[in-house]
C-alpha atoms as a PDB file:
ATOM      1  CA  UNK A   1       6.996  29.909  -0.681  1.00  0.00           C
ATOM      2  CA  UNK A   2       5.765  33.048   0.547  1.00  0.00           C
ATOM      3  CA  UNK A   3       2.677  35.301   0.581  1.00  0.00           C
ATOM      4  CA  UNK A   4       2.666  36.064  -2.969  1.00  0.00           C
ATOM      5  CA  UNK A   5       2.180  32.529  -4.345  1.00  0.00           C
ATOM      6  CA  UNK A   6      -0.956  31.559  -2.240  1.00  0.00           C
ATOM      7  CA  UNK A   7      -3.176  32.967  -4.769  1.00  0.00           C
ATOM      8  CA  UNK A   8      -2.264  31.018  -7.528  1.00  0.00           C
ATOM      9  CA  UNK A   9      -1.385  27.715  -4.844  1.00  0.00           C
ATOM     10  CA  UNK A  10      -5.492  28.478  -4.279  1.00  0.00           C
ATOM     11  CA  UNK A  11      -6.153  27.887  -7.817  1.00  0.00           C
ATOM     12  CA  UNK A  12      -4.009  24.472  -7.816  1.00  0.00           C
ATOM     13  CA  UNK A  13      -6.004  22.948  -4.843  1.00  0.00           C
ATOM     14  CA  UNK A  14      -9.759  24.239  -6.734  1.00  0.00           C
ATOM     15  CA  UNK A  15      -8.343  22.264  -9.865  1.00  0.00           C
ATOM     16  CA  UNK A  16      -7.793  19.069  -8.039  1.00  0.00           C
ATOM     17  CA  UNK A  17     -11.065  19.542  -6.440  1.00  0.00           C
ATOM     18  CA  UNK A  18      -9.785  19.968  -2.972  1.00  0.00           C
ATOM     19  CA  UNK A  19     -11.348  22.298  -0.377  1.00  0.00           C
ATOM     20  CA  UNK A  20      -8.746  25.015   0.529  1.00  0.00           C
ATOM     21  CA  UNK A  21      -9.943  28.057   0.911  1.00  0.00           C
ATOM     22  CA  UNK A  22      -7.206  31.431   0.366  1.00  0.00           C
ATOM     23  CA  UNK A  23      -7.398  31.487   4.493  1.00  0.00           C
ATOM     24  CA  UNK A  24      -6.335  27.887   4.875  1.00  0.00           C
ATOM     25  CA  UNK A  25      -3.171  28.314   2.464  1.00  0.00           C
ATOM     26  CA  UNK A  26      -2.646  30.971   4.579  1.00  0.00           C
ATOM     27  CA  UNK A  27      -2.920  29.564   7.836  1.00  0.00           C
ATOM     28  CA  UNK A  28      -1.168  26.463   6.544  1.00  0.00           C
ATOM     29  CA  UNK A  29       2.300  28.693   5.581  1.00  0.00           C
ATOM     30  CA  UNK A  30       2.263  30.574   8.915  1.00  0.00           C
ATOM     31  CA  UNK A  31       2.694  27.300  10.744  1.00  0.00           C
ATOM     32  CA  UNK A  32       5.103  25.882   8.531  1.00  0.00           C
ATOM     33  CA  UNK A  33       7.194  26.469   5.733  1.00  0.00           C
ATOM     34  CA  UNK A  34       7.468  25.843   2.019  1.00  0.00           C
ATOM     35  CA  UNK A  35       9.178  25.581  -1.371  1.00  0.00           C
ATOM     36  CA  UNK A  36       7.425  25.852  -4.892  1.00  0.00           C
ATOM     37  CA  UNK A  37       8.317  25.287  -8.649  1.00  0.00           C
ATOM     38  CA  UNK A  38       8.122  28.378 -10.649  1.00  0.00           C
ATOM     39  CA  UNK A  39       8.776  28.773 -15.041  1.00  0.00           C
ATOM     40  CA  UNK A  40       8.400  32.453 -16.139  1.00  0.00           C
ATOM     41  CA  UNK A  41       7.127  33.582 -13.319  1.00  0.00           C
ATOM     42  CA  UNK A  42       3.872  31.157 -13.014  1.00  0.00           C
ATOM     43  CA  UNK A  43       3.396  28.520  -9.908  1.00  0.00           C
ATOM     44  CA  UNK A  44       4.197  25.511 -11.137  1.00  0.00           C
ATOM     45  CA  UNK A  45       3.934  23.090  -8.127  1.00  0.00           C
ATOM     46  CA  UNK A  46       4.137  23.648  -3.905  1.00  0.00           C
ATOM     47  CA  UNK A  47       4.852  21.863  -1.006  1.00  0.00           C
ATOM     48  CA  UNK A  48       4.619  22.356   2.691  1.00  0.00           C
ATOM     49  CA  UNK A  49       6.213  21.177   5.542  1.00  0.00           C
ATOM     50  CA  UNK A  50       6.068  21.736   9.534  1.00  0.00           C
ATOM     51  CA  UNK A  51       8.818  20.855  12.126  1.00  0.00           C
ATOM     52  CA  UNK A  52       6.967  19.685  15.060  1.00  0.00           C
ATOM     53  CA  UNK A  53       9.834  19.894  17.915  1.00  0.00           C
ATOM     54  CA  UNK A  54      13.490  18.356  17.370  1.00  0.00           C
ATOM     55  CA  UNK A  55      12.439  14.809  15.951  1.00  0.00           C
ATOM     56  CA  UNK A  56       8.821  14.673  14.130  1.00  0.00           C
ATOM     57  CA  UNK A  57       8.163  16.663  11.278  1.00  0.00           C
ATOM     58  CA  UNK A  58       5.277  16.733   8.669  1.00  0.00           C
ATOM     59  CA  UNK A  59       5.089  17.139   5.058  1.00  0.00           C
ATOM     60  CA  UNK A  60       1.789  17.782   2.541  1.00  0.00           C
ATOM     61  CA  UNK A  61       0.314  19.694  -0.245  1.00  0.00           C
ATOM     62  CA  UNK A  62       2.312  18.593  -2.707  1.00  0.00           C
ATOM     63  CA  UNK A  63       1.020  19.462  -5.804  1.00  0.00           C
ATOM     64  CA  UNK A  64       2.116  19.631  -9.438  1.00  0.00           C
ATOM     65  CA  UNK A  65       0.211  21.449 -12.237  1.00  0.00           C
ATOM     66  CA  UNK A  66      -1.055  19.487 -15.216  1.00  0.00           C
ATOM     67  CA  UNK A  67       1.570  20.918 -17.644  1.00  0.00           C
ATOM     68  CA  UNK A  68       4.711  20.296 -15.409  1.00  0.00           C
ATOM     69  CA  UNK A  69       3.734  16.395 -15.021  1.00  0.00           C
ATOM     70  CA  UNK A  70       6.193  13.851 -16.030  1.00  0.00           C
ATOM     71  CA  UNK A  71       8.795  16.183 -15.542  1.00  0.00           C
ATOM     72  CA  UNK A  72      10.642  15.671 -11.787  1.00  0.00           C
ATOM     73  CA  UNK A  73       8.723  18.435 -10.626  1.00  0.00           C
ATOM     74  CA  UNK A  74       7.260  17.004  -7.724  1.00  0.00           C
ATOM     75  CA  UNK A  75      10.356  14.740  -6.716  1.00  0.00           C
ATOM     76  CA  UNK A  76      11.776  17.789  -6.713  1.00  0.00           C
ATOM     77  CA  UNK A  77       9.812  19.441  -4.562  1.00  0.00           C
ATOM     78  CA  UNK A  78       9.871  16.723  -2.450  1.00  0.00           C
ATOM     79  CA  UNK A  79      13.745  16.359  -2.382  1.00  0.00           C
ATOM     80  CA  UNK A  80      14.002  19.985  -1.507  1.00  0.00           C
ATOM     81  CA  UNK A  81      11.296  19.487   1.924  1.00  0.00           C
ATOM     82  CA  UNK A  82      13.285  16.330   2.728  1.00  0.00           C
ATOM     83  CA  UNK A  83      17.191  18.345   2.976  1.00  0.00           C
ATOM     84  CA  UNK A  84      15.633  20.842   5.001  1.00  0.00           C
ATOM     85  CA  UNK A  85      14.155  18.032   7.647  1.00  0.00           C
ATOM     86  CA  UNK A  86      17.658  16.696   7.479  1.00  0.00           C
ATOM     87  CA  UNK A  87      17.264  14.593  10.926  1.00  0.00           C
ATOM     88  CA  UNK A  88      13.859  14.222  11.347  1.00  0.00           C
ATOM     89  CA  UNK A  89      10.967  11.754  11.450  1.00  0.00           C
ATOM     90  CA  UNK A  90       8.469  12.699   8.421  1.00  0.00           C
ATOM     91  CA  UNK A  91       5.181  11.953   8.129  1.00  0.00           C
ATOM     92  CA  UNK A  92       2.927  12.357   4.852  1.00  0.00           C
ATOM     93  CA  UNK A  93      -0.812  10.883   3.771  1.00  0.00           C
ATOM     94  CA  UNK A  94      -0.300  10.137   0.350  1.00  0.00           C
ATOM     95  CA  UNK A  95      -2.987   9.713  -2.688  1.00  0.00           C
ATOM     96  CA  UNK A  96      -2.789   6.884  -3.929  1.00  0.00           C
ATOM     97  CA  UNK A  97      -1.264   8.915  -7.080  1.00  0.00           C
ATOM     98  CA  UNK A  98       1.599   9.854  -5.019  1.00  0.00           C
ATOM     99  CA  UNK A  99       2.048   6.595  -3.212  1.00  0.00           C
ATOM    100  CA  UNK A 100       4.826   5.306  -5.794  1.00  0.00           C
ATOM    101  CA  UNK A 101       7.298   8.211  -5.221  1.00  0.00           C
ATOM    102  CA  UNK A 102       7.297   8.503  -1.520  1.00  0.00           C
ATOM    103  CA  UNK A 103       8.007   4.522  -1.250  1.00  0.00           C
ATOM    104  CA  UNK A 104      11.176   6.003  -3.778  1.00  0.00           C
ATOM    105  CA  UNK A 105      12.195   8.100  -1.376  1.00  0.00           C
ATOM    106  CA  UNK A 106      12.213   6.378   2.002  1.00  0.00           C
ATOM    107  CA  UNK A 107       8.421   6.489   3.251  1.00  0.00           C
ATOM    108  CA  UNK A 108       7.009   3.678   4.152  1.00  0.00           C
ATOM    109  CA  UNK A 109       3.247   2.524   5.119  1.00  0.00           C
ATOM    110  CA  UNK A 110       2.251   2.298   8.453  1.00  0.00           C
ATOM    111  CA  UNK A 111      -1.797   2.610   8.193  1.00  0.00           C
ATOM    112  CA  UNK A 112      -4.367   4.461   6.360  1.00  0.00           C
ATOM    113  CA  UNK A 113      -6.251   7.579   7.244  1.00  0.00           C
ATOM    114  CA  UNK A 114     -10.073   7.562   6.842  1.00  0.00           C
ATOM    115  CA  UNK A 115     -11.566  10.776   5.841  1.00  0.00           C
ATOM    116  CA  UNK A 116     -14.925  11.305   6.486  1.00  0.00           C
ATOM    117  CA  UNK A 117     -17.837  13.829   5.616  1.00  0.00           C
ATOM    118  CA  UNK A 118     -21.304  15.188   5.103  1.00  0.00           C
ATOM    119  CA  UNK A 119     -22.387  17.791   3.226  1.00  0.00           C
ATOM    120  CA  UNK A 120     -24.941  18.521   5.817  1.00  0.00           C
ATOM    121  CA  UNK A 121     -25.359  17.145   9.749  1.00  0.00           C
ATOM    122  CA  UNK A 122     -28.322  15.971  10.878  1.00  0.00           C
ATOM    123  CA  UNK A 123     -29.287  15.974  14.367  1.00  0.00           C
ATOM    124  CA  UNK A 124     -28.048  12.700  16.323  1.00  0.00           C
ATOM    125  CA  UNK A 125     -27.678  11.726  19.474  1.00  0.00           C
ATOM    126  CA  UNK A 126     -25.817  12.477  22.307  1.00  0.00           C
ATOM    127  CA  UNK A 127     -22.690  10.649  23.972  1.00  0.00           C
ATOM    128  CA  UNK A 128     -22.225  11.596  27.227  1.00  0.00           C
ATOM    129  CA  UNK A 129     -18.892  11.884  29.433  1.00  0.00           C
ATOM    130  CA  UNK A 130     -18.325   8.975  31.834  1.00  0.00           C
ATOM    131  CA  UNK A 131     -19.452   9.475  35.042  1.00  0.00           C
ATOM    132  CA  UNK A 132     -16.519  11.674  37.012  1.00  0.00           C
ATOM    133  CA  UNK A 133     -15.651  13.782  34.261  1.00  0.00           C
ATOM    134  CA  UNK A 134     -16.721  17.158  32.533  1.00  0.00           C
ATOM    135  CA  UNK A 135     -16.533  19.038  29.170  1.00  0.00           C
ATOM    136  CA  UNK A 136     -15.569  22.457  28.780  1.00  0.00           C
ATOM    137  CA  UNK A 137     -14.257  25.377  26.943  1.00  0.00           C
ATOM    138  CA  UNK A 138     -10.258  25.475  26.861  1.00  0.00           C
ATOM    139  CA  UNK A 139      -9.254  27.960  28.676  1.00  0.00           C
ATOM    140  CA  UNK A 140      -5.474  30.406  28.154  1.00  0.00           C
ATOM    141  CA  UNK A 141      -4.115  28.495  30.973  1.00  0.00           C
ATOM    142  CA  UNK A 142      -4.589  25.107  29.171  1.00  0.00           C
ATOM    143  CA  UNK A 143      -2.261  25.141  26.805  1.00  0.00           C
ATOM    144  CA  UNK A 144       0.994  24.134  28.230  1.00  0.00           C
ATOM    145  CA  UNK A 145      -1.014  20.439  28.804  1.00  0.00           C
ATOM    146  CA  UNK A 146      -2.942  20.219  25.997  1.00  0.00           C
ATOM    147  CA  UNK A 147       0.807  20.615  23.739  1.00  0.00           C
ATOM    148  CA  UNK A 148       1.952  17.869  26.337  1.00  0.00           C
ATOM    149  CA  UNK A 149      -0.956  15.561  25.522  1.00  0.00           C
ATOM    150  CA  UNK A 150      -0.954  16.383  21.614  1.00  0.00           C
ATOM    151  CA  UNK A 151       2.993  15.642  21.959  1.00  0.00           C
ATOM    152  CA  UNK A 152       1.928  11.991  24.011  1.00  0.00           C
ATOM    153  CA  UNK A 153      -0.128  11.090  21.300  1.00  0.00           C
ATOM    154  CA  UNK A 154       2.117  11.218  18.082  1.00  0.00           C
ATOM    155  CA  UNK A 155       5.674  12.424  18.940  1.00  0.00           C
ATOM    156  CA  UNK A 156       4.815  15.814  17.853  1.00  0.00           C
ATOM    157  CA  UNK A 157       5.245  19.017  19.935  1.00  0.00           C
ATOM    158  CA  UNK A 158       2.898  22.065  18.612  1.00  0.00           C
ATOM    159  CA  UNK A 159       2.986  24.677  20.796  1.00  0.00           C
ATOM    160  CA  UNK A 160       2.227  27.079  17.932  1.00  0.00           C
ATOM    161  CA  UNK A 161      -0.721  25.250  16.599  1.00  0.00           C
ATOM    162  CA  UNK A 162      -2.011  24.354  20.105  1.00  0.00           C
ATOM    163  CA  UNK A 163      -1.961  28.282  20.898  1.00  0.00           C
ATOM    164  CA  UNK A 164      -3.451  29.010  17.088  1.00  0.00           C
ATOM    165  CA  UNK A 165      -6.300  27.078  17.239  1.00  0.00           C
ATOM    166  CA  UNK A 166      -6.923  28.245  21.222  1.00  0.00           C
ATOM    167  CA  UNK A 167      -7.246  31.507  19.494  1.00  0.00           C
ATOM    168  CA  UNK A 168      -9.078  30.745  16.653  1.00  0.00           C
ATOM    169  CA  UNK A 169     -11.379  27.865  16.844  1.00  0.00           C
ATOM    170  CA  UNK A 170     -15.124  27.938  16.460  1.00  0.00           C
ATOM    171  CA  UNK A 171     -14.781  25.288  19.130  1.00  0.00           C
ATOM    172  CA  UNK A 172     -12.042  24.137  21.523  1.00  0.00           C
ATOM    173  CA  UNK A 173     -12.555  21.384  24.342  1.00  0.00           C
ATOM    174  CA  UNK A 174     -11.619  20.126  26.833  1.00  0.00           C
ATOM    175  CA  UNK A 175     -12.069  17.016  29.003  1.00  0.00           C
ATOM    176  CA  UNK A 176     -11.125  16.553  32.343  1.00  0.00           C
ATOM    177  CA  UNK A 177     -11.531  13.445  34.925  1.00  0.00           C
ATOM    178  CA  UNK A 178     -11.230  14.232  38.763  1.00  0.00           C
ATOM    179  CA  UNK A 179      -9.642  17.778  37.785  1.00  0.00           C
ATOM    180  CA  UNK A 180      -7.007  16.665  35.700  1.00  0.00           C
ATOM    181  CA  UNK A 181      -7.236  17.224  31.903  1.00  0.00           C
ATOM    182  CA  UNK A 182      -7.279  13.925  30.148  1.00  0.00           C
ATOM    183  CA  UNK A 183      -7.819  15.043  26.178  1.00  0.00           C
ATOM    184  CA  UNK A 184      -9.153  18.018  24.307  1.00  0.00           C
ATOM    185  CA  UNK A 185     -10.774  18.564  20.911  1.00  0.00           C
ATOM    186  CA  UNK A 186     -11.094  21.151  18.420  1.00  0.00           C
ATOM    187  CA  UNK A 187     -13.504  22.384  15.587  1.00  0.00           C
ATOM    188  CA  UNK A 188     -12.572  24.845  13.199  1.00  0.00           C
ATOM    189  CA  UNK A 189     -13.410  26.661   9.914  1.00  0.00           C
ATOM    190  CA  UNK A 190     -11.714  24.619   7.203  1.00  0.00           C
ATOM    191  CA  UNK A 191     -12.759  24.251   3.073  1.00  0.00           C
ATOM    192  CA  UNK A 192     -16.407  24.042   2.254  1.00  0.00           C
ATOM    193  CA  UNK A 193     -17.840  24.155   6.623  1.00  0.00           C
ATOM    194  CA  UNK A 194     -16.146  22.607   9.762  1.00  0.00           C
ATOM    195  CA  UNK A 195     -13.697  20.526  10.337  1.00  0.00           C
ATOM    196  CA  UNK A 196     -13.123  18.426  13.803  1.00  0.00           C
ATOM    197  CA  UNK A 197      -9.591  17.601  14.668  1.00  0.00           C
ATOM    198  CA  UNK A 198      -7.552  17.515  16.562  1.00  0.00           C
ATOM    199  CA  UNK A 199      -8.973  15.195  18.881  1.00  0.00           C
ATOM    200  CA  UNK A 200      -6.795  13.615  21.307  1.00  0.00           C
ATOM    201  CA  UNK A 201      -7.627  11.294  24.381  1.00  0.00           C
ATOM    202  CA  UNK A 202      -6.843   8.285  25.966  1.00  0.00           C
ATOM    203  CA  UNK A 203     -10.155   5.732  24.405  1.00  0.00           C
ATOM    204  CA  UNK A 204     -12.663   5.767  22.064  1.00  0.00           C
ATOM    205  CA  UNK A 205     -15.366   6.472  25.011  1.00  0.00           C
ATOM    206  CA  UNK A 206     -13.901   9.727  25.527  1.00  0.00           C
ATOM    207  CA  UNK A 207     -12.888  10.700  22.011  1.00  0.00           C
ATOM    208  CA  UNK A 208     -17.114   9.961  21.344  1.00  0.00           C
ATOM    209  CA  UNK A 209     -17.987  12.215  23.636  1.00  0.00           C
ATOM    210  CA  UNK A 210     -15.695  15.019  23.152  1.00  0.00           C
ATOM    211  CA  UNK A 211     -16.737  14.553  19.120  1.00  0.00           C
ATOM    212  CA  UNK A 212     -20.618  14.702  20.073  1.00  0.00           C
ATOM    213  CA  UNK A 213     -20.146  17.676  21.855  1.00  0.00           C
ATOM    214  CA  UNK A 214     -17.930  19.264  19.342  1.00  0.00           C
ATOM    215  CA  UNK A 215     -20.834  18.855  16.783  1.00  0.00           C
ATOM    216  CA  UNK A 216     -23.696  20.099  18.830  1.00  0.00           C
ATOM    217  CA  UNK A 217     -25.269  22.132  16.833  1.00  0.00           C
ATOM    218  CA  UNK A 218     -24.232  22.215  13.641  1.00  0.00           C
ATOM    219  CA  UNK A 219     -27.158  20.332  12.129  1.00  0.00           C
ATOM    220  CA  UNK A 220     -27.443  21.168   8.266  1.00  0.00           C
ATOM    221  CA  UNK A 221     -23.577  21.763   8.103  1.00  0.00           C
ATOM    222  CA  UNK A 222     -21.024  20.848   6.137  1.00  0.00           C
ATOM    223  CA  UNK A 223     -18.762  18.590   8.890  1.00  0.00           C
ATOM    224  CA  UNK A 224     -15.231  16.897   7.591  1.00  0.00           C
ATOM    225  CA  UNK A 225     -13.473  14.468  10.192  1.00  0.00           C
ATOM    226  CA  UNK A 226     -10.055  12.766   9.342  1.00  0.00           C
ATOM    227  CA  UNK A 227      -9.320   9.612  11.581  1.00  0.00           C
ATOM    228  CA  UNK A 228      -7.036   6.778  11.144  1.00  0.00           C
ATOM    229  CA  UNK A 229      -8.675   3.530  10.166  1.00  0.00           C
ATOM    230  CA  UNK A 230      -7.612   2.085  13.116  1.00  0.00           C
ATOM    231  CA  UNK A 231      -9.196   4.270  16.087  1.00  0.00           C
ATOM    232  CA  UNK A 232     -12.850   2.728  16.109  1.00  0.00           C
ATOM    233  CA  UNK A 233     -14.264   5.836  15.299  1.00  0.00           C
ATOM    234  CA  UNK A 234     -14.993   5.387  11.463  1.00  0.00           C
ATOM    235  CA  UNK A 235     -18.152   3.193  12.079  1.00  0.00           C
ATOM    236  CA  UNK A 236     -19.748   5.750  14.012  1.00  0.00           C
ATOM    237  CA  UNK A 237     -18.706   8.592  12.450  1.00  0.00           C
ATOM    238  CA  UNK A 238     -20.731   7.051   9.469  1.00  0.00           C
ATOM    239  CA  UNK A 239     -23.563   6.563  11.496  1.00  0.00           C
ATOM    240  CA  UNK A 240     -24.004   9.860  12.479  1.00  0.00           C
ATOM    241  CA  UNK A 241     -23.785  10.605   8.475  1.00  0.00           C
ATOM    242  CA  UNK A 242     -20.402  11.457   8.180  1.00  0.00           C
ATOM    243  CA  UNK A 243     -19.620   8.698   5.389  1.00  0.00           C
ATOM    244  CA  UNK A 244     -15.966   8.061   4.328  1.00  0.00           C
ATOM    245  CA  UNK A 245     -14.769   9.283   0.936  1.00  0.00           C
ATOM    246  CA  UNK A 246     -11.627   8.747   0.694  1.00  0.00           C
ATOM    247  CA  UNK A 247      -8.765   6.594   2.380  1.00  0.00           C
ATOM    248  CA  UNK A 248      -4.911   7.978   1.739  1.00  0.00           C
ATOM    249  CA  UNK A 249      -2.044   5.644   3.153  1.00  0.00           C
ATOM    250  CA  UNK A 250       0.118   7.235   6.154  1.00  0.00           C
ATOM    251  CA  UNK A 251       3.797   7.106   5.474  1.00  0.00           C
ATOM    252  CA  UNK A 252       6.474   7.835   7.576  1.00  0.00           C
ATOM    253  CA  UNK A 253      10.255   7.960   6.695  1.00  0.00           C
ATOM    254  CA  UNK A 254      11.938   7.103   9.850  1.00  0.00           C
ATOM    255  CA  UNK A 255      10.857   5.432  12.944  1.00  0.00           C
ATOM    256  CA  UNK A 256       7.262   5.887  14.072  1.00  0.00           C
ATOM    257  CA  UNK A 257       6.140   7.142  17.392  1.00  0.00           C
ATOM    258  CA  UNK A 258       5.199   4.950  20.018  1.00  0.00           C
ATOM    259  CA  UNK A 259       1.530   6.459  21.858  1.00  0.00           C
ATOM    260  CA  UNK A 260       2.529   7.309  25.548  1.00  0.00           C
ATOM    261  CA  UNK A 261      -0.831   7.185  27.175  1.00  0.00           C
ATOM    262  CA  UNK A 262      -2.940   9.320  24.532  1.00  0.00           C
ATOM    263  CA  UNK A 263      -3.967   8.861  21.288  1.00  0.00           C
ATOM    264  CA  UNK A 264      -5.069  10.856  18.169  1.00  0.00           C
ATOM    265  CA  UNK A 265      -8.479   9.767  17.315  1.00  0.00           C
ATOM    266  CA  UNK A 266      -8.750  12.707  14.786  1.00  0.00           C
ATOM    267  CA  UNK A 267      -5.733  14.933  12.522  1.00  0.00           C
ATOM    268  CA  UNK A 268      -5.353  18.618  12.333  1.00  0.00           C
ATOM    269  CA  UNK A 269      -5.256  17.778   8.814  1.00  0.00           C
ATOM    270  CA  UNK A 270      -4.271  15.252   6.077  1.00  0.00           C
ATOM    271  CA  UNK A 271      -1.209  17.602   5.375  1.00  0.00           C
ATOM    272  CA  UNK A 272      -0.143  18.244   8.722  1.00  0.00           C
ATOM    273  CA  UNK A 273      -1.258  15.255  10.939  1.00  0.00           C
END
């Protein structure tokens, strides 16, 4: 995949009724890579996948037009992402349409990712840090430990994205207890309004408080928020009005990481984790 395909890889995502937006196909290649299906010179079908350090890679946006179904196309696809992360530990979030042919190929469940949205936020209130720590802007300097803690929470090192999103976030933050930096989150431009993710910290306290503050603000915005099912977050989330609408299964093939002291309360993506 390069440059000249996004266009038409645009069109693919607006028939499926997904939000991606020319910018986020863009974004989306220059942090990764992919391969695509082509007949006579027409897209056919994409995929995209990101090495994350030496173990822990992701894969996503796999997609297959409506005339090349029932054809291979997208185990093919697949197959071709999977030889060139010869070694590594992939993740995916798969539709439930896609399920069935990942469990083919090695993946196997190990949760569910909640995704959650509202078409516009309402004002809400507050959560406040814990009493010792702070929330601010990240800073240059920051990066270095915010990869490290991204990399504690899910095996994952993104120094790339880390420095992206420093550099082109609506929103980056970070909190710190006694000095030290203990998690950061992010909000960014993404589909149809804002996204938040990544969030990483070490509870559910924190990652309320860095979400609250995240949001401030964008009261009759479109907000999207992906979480796993299994970070606490979900009930709240809907509670502020950000209701779930979908729930894809998380698939790894390989061995999945073990959290060393932080967690991810909420993805980059559904395609990259």
């Amino acid at each position: 995949m390069n440059e000249t395909h996004l266009a038409e890889a645009c069109e693919l995502t607006r028939r499926l009724n997904w939000p991606h937006r020319y910018t986020d196909w863009q974004q989306a290649l220059w942090l990764g890579e992919g391969v695509v299906a082509e007949e006579n010179g027409k897209l056919l079908g994409t995929t995209l996948f990101w090495r994350w350090g030496r173990d822990y890679a992701s894969l996503g946006l796999v997609i297959v037009a409506d005339e090349a179904q029932g054809k291979g196309t997208g185990k093919a696809l697949v197959q071709a992402a999977l030889t060139a992360l010869e070694g590594s530990h992939v993740r995916l979030h798969a539709t439930e349409a896609g399920k069935g042919l990942y469990e083919k190929l090695g993946f196997v469940a190990t949760g569910q990712v909640s995704q959650h949205q509202c078409l516009q936020l309402t004002a809400f209130s507050s959560v406040l840090p814990v009493a010792g720590s702070i929330l601010r802007p990240a800073r240059p300097e920051d990066s270095a430990v915010l990869t490290t803690l991204d990399t504690q929470a899910h095996g994952q090192v993104r120094p790339r994205l880390i420095a992206m999103l420093q550099k082109n976030a609506a929103r980056m933050l970070v909190l710190e207890e006694q000095g030290s930096v203990s998690g950061f989150a992010c909000l960014r431009r993404f589909g149809r309004g804002y996204v938040a993710g990544p969030v990483i910290c070490r509870d559910l306290c924190q990652a309320k408080a860095l979400v609250s503050e995240l949001l401030s603000g964008l009261e009759g915005q479109f907000v999207r928020m992906d979480t796993h099912t299994t970070s606490g977050l979900g009930s709240w989330l809907s509670h502020l009005g950000l209701h779930e609408v979908d729930r894809p299964t998380a698939m790894i093939r390989g061995t999945p990481w073990q959290p060393a002291g932080m967690l991810a309360f909420g993805l980059m993506s559904q395609a990259m984790g």
